[in-house]
N, C-alpha and C. Protein backbone atom coordinates (compact mmCIF):
# COMPACT_ATOMS: atom_id res chain seq x y z
N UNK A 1 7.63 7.52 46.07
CA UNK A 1 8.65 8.56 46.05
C UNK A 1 9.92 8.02 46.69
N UNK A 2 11.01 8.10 46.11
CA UNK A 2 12.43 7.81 46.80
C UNK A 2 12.39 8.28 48.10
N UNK A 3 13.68 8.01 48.36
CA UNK A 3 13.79 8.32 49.85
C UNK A 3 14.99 9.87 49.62
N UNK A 4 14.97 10.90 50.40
CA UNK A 4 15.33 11.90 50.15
C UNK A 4 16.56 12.16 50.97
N UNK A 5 17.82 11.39 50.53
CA UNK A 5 19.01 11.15 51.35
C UNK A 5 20.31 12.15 51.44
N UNK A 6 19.96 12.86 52.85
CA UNK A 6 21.26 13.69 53.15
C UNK A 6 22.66 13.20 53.41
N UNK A 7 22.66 11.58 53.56
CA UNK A 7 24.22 11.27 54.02
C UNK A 7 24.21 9.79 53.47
N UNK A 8 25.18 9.38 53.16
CA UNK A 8 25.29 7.43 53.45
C UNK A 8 26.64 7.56 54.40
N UNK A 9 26.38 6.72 55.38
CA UNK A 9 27.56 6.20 55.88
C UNK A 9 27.92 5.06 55.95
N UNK A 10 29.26 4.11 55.85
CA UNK A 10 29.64 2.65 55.54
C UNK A 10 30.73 2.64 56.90
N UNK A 11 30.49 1.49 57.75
CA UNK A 11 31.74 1.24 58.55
C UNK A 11 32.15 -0.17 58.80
N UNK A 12 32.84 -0.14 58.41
CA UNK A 12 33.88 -1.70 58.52
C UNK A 12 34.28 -2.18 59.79
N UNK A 13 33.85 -3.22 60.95
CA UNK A 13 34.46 -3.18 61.98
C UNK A 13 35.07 -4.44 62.23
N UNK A 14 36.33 -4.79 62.28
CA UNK A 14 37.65 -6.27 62.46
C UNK A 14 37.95 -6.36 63.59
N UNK A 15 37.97 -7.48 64.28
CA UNK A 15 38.25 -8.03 65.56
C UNK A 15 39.08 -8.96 65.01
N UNK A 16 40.90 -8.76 65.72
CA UNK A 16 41.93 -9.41 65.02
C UNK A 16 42.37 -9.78 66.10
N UNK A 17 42.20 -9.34 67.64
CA UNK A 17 42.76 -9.61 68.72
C UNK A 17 41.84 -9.45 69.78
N UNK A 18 41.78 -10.51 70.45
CA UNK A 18 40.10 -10.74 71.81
C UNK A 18 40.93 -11.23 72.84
N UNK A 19 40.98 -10.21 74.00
CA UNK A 19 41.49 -11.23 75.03
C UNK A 19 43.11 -11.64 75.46
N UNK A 20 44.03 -11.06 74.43
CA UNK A 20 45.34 -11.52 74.01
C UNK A 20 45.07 -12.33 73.11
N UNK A 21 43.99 -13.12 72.68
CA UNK A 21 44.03 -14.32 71.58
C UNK A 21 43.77 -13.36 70.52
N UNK A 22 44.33 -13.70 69.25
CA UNK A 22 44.56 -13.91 67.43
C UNK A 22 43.14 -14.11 67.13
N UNK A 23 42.76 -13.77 66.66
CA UNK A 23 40.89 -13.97 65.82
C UNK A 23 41.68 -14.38 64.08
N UNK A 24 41.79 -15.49 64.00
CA UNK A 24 42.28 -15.43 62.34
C UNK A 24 41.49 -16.55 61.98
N UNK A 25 40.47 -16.18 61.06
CA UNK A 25 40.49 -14.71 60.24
C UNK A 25 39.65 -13.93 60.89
N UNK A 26 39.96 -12.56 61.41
CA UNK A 26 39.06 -12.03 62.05
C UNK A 26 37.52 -11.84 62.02
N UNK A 27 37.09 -11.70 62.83
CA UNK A 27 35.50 -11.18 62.83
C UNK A 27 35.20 -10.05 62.26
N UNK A 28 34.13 -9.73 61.27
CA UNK A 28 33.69 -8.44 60.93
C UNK A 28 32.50 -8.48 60.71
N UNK A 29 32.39 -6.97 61.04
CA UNK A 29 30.96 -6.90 61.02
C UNK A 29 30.88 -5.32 60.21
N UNK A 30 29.74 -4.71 59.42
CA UNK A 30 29.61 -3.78 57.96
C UNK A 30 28.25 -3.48 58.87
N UNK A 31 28.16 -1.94 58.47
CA UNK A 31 27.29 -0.94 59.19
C UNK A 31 26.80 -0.42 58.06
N UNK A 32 25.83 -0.09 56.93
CA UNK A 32 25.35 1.05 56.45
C UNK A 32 24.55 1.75 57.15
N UNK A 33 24.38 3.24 56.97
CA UNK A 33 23.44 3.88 57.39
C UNK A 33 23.36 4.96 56.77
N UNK A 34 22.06 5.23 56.59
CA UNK A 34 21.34 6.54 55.88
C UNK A 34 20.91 7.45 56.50
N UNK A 35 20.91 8.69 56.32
CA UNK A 35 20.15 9.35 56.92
C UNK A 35 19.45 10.17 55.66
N UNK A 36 17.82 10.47 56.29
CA UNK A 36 16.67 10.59 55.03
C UNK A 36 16.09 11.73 56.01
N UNK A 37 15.39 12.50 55.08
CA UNK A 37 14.38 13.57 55.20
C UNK A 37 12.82 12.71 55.81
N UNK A 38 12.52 13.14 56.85
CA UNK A 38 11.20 12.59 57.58
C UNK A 38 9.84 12.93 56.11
N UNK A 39 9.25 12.58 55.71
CA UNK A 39 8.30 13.17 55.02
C UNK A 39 7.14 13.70 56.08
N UNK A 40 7.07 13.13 57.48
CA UNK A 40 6.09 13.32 57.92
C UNK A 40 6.07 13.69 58.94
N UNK A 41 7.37 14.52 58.86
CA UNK A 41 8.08 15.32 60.47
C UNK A 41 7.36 16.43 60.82
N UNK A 42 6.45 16.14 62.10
CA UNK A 42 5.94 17.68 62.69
C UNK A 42 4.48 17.60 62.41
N UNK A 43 3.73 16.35 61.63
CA UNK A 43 2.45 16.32 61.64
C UNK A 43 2.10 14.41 61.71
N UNK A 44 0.97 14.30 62.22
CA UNK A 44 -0.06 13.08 62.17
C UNK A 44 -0.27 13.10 60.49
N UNK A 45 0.12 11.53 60.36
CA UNK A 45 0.38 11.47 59.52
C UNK A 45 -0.43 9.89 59.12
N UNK A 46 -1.71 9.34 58.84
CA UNK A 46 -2.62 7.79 58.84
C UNK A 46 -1.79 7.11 58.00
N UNK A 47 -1.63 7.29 56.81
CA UNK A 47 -1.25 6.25 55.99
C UNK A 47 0.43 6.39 55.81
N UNK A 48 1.22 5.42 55.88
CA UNK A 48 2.66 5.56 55.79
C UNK A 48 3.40 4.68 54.67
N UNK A 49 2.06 4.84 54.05
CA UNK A 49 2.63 3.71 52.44
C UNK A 49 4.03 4.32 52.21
N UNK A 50 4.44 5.70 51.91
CA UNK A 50 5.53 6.11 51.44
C UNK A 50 6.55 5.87 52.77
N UNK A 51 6.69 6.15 53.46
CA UNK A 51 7.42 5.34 54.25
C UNK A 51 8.02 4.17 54.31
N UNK A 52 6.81 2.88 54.09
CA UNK A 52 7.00 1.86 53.79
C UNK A 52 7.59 1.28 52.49
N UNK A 53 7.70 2.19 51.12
CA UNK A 53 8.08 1.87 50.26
C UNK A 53 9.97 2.30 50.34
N UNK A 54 9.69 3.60 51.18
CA UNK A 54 11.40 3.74 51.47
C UNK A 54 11.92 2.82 52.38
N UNK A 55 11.13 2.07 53.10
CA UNK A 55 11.94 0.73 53.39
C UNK A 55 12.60 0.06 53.11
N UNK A 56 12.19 -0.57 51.62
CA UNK A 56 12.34 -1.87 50.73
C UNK A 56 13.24 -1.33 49.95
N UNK A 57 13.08 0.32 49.50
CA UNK A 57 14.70 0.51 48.79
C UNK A 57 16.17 0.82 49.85
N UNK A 58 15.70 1.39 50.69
CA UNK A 58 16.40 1.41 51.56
C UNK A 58 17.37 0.11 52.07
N UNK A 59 16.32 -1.19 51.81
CA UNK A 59 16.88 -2.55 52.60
C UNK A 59 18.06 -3.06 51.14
N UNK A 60 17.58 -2.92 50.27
CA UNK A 60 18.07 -3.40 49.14
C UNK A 60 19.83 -2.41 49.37
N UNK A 61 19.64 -1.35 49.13
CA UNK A 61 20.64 -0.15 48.90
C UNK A 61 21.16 -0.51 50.14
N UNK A 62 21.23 -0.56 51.34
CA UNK A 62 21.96 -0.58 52.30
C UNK A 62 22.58 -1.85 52.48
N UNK A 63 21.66 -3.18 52.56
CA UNK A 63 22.06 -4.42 52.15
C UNK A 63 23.23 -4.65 51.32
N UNK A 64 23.34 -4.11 49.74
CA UNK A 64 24.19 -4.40 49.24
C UNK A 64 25.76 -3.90 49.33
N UNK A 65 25.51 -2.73 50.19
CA UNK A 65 26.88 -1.78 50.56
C UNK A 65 27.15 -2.11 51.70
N UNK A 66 27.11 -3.21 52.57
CA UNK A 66 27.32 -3.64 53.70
C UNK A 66 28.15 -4.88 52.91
N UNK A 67 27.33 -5.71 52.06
CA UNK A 67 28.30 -6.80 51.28
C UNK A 67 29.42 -6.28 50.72
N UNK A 68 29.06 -4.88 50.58
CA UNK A 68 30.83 -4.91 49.57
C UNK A 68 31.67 -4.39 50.50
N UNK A 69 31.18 -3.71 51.34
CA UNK A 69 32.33 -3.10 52.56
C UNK A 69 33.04 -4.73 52.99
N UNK A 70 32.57 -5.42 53.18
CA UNK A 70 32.75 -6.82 53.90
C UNK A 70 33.98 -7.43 52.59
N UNK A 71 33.33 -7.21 51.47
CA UNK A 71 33.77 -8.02 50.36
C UNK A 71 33.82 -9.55 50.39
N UNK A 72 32.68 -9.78 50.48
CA UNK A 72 32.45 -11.23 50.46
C UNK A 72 31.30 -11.41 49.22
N UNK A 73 31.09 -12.56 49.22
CA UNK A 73 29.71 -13.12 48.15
C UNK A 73 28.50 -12.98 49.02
N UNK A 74 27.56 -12.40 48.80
CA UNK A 74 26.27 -12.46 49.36
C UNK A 74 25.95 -13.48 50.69
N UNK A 75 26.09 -14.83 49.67
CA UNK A 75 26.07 -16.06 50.26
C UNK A 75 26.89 -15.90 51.79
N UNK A 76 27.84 -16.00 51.84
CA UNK A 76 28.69 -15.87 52.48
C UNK A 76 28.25 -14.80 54.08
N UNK A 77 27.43 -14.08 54.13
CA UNK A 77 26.78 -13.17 54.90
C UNK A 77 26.43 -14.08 56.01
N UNK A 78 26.52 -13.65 57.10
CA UNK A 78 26.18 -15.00 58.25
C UNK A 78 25.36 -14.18 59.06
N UNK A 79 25.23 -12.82 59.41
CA UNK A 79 24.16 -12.65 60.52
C UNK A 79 23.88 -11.07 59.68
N UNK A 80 22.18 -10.62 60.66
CA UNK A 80 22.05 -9.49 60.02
C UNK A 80 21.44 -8.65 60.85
N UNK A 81 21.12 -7.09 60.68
CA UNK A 81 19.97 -6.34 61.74
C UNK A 81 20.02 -5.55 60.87
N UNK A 82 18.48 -4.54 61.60
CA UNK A 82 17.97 -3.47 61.26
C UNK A 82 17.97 -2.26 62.33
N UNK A 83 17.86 -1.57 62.47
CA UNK A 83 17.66 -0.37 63.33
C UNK A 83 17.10 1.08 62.51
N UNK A 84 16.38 2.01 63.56
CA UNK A 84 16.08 3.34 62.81
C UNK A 84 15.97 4.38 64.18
N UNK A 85 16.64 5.47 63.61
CA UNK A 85 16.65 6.39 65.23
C UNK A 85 15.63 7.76 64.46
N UNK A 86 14.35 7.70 64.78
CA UNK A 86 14.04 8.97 64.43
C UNK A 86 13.91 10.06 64.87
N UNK A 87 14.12 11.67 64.15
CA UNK A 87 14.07 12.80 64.95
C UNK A 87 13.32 13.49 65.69
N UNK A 88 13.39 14.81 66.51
CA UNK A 88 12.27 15.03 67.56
C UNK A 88 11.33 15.20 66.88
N UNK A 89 11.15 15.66 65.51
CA UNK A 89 9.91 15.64 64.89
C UNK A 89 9.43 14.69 64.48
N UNK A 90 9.38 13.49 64.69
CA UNK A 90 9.02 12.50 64.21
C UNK A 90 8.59 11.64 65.07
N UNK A 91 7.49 10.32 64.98
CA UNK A 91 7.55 9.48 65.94
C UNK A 91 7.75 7.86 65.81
N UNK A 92 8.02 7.05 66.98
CA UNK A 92 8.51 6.13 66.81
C UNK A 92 7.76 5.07 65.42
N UNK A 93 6.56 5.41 65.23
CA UNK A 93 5.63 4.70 63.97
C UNK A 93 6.40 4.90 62.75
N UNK A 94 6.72 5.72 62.48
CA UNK A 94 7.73 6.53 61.35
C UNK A 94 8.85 5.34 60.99
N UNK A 95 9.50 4.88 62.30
CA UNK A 95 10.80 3.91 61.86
C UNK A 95 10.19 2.51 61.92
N UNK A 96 9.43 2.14 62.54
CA UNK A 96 8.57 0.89 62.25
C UNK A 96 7.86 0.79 60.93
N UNK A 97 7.46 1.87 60.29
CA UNK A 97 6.93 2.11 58.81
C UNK A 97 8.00 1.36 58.10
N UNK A 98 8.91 1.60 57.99
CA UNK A 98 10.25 1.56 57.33
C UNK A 98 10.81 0.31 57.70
N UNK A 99 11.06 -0.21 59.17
CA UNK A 99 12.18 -1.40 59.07
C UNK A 99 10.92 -2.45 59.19
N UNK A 100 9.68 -2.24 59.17
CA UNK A 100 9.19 -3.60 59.38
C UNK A 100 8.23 -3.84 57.82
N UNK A 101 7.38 -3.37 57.54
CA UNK A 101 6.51 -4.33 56.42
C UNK A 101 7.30 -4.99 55.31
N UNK A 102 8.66 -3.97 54.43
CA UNK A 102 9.14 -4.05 53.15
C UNK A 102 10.84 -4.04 53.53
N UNK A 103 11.39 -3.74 54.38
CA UNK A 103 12.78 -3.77 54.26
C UNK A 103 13.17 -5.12 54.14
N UNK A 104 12.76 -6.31 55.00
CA UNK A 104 13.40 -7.42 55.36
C UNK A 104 13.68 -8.15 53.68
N UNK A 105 12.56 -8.52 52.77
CA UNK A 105 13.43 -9.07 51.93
C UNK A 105 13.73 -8.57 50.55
N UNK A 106 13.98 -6.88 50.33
CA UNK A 106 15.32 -6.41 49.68
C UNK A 106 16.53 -6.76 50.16
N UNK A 107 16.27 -6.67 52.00
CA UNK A 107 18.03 -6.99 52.45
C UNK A 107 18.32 -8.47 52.44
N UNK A 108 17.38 -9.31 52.48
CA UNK A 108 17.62 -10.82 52.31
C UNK A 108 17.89 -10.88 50.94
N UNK A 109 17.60 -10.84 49.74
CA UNK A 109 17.99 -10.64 48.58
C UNK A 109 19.02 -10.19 48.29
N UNK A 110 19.56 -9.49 49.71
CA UNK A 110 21.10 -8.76 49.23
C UNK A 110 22.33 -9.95 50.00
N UNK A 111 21.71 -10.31 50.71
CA UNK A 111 22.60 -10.85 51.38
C UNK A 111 22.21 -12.35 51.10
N UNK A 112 21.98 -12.87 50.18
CA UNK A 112 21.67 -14.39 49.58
C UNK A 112 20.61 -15.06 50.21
N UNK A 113 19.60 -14.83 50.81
CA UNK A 113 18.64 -15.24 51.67
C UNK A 113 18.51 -15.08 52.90
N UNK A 114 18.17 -15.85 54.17
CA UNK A 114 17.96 -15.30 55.20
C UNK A 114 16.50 -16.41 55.85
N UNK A 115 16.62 -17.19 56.43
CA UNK A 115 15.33 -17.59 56.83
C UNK A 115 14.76 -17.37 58.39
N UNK A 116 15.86 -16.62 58.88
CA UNK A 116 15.30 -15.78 60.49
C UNK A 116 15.00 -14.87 60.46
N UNK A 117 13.97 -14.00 61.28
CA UNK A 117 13.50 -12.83 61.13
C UNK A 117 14.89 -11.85 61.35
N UNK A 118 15.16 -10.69 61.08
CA UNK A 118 16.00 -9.56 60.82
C UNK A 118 15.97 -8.73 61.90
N UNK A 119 16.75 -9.06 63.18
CA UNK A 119 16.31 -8.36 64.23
C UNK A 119 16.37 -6.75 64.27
N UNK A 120 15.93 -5.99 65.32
CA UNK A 120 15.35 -4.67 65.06
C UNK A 120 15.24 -3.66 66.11
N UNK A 121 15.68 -2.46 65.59
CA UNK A 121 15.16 -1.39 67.41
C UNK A 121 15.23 -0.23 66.68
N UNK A 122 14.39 0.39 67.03
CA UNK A 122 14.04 1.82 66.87
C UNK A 122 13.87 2.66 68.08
N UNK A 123 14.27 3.72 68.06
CA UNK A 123 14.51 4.73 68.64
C UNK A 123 14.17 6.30 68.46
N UNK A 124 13.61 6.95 69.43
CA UNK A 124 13.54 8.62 68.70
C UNK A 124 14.69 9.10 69.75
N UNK A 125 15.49 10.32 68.90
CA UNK A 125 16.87 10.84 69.17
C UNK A 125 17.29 11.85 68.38
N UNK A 126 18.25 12.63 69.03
CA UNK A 126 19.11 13.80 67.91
C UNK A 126 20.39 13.34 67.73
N UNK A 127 21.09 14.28 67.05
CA UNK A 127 22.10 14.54 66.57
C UNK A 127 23.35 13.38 67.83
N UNK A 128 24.29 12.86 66.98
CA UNK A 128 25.21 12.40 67.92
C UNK A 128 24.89 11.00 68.83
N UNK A 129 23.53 10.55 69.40
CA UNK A 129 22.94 9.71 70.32
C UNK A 129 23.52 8.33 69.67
N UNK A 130 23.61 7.12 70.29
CA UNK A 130 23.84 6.05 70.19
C UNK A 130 22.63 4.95 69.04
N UNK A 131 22.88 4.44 68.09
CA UNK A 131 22.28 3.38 67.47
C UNK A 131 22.62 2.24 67.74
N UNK A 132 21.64 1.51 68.65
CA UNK A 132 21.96 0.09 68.54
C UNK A 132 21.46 -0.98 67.20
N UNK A 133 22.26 -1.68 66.82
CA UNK A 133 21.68 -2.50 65.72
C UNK A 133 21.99 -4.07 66.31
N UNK A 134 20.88 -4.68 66.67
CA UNK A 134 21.03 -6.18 66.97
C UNK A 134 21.38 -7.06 65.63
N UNK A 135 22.34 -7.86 66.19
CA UNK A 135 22.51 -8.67 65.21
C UNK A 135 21.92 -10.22 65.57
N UNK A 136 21.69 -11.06 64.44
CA UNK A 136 21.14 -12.79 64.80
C UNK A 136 21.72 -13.25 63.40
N UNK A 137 21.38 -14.93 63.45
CA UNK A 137 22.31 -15.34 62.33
C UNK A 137 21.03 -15.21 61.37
N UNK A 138 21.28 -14.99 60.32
CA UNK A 138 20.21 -14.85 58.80
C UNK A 138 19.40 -16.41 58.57
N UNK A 139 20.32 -17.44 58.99
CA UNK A 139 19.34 -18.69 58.81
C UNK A 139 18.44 -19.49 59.70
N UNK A 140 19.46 -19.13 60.98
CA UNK A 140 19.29 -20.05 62.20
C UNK A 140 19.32 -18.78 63.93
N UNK A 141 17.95 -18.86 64.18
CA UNK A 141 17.95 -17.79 65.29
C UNK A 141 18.75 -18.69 66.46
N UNK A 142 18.92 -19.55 66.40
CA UNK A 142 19.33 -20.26 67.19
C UNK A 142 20.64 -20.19 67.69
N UNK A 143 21.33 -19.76 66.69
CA UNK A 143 22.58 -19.83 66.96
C UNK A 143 23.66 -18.63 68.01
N UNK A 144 23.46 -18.91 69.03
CA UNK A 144 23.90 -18.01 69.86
C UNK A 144 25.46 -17.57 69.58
N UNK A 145 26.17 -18.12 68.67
CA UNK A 145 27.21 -17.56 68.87
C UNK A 145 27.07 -15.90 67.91
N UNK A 146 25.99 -15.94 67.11
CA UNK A 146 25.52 -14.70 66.41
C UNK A 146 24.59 -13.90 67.25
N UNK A 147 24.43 -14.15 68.32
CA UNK A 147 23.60 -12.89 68.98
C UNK A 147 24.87 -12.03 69.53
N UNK A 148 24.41 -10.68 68.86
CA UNK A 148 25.77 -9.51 69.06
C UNK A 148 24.61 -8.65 68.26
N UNK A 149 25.66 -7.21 68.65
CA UNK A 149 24.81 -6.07 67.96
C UNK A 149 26.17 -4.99 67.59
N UNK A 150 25.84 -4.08 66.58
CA UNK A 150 26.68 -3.29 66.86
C UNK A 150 26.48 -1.36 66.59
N UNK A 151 27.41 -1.12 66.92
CA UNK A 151 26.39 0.67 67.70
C UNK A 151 27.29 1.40 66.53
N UNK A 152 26.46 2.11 66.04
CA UNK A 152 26.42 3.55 65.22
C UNK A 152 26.02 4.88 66.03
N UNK A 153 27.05 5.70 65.44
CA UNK A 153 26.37 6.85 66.16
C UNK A 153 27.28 8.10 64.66
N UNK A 154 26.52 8.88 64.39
CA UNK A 154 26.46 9.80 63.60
C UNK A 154 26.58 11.27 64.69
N UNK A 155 27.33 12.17 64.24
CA UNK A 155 27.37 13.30 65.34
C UNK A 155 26.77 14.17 64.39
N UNK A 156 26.29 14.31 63.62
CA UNK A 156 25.26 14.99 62.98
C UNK A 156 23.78 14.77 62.66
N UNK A 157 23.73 13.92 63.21
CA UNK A 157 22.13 12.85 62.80
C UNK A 157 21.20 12.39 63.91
N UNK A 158 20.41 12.34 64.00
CA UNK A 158 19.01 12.34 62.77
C UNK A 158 18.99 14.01 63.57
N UNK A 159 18.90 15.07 62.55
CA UNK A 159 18.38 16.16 62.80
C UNK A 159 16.82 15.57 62.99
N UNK A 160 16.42 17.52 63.59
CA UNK A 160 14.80 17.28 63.86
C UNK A 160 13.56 16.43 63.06
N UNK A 161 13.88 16.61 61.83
CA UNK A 161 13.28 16.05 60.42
C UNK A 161 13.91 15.02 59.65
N UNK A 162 14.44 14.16 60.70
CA UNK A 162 15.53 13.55 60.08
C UNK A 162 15.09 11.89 60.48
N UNK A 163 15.39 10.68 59.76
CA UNK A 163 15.25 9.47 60.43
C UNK A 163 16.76 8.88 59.35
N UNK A 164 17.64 8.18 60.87
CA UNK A 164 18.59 7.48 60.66
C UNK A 164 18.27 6.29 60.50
N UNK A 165 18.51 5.84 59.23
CA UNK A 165 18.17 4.14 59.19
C UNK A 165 19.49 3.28 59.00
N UNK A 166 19.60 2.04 59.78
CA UNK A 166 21.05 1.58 59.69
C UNK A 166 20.55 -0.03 59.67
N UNK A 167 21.88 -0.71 58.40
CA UNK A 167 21.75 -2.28 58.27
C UNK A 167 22.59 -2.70 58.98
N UNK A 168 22.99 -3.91 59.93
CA UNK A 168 24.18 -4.33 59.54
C UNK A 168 24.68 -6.08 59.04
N UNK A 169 25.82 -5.99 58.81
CA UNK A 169 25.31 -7.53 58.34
C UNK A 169 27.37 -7.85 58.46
N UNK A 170 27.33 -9.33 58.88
CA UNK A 170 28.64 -9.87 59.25
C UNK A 170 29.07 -11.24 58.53
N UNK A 171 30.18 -11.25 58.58
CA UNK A 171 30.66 -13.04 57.84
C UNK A 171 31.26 -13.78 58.61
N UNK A 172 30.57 -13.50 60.18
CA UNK A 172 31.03 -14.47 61.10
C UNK A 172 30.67 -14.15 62.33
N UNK A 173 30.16 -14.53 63.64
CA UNK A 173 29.91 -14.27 64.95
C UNK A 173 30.75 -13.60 65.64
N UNK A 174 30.52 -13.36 67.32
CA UNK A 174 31.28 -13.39 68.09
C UNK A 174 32.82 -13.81 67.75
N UNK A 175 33.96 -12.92 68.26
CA UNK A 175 35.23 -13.78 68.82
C UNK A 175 34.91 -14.41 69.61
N UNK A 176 35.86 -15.41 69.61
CA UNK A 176 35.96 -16.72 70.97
C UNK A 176 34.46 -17.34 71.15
N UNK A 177 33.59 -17.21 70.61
CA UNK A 177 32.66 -17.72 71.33
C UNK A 177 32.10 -19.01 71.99
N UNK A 178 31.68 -19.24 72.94
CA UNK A 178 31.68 -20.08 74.07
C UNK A 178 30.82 -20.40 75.16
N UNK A 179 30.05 -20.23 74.88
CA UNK A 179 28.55 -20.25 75.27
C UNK A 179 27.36 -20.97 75.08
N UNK A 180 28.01 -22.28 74.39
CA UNK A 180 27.19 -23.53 73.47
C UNK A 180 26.18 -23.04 72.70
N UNK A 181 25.45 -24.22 72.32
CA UNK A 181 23.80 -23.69 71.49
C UNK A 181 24.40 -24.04 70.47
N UNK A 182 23.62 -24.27 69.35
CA UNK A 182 23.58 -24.62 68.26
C UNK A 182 25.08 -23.95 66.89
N UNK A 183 25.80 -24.52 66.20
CA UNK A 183 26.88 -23.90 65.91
C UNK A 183 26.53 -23.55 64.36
N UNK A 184 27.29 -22.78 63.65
CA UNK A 184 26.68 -22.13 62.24
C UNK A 184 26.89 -23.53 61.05
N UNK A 185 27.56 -24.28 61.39
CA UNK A 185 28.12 -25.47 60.67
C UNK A 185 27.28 -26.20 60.42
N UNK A 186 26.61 -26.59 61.74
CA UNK A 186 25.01 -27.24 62.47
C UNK A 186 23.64 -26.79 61.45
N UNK A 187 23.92 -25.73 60.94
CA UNK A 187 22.40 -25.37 60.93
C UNK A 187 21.92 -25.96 59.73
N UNK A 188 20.59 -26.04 59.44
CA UNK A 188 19.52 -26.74 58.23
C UNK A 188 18.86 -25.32 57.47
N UNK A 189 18.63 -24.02 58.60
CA UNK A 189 18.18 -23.08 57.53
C UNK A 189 16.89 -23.44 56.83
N UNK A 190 16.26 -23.76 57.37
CA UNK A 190 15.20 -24.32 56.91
C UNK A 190 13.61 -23.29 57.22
N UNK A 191 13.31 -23.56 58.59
CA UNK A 191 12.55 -22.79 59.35
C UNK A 191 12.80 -21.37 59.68
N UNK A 192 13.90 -21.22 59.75
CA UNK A 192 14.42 -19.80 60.46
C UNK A 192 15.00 -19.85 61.75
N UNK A 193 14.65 -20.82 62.41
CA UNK A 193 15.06 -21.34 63.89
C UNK A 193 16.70 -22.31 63.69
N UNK A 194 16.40 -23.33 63.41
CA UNK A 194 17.39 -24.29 63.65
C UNK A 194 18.03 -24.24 62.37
């Protein structure tokens, strides 16, 4: 069964100035987020196949509207995350259904591959509360200048029956970054690590 969607939201976020310094070409980073009808809000619920299948469309559909907010080529996608905030009727199993068995590679498919795991946090919450979405680089976990995250918050969402699911995905790290470790230029993409 589809996923039963009360909202999409898309946010574009540019870092053009860090510090007094120029970011050119700036940093950005693309937020989708959904918000869906719980199927299994308010009861115990064993099997979460349907859940899990609204994952994988979910990863695909959100994945690809994060690339075009960005407007880049797939390829081009350099770091990524997952997050899900579900409502008081719901429990934290509900958003783990969803961002972990089937999402990861619709959204790698959207975003030209990916050989690091898709970092992740779930949360139960109402209306308005904070979404964190971790970000890492898609090829190379290694690369510290891509550890960043970035926060959604919906002032209508996740009602009681409600689970907010959010991608995000960027075409470049940190401003300024400076903190050594391995650089995006560097990487082999191979393992998922280096």
């Amino acid at each position: 069964m589809p996923a039963d969607i009360r909202k999409i939201t898309v946010i574009l976020d540019e870092t053009h100035k860090e510090m007094g310094r120029i970011i050119a070409p700036p940093t950005r980073r693309a937020a989708a987020i959904a918000v869906i009808a719980n199927p299994f809000a308010g009861r115990y619920q064993h099997d979460l196949s349907e859940l899990i299948e609204i994952g994988a469309e979910l990863g695909a559909m959100l994945g690809r509207r994060c690339v075009a907010a960005l407007g880049i080529a797939p390829e081009a996608a350099q770091s990524y995350g997952k997050a899900a905030m579900v409502g008081e009727a719901g429990e934290l199993e509900h958003a783990a259904a969803i961002l972990h068995p089937k999402l990861g590679a619709p959204l790698r498919a959207e975003v030209g591959g990916g050989a690091a795991l898709v970092p992740s946090s779930k949360k139960m919450g109402s209306p308005g509360q904070v979404l964190d979405i971790p970000l890492g680089h898609k090829d190379a976990a290694y690369v510290r200048s891509h550890f960043d995250g970035m926060e959604v918050r919906l002032n209508d969402a996740p009602r009681a029956g409600e689970i907010m699911v959010a991608v995000a995905v960027t075409d470049s790290g940190r401003p300024l970054p400076r903190v050594g470790g391995l650089k995006h230029d560097e990487i082999k993409g191979e393992d998922g690590l280096r």
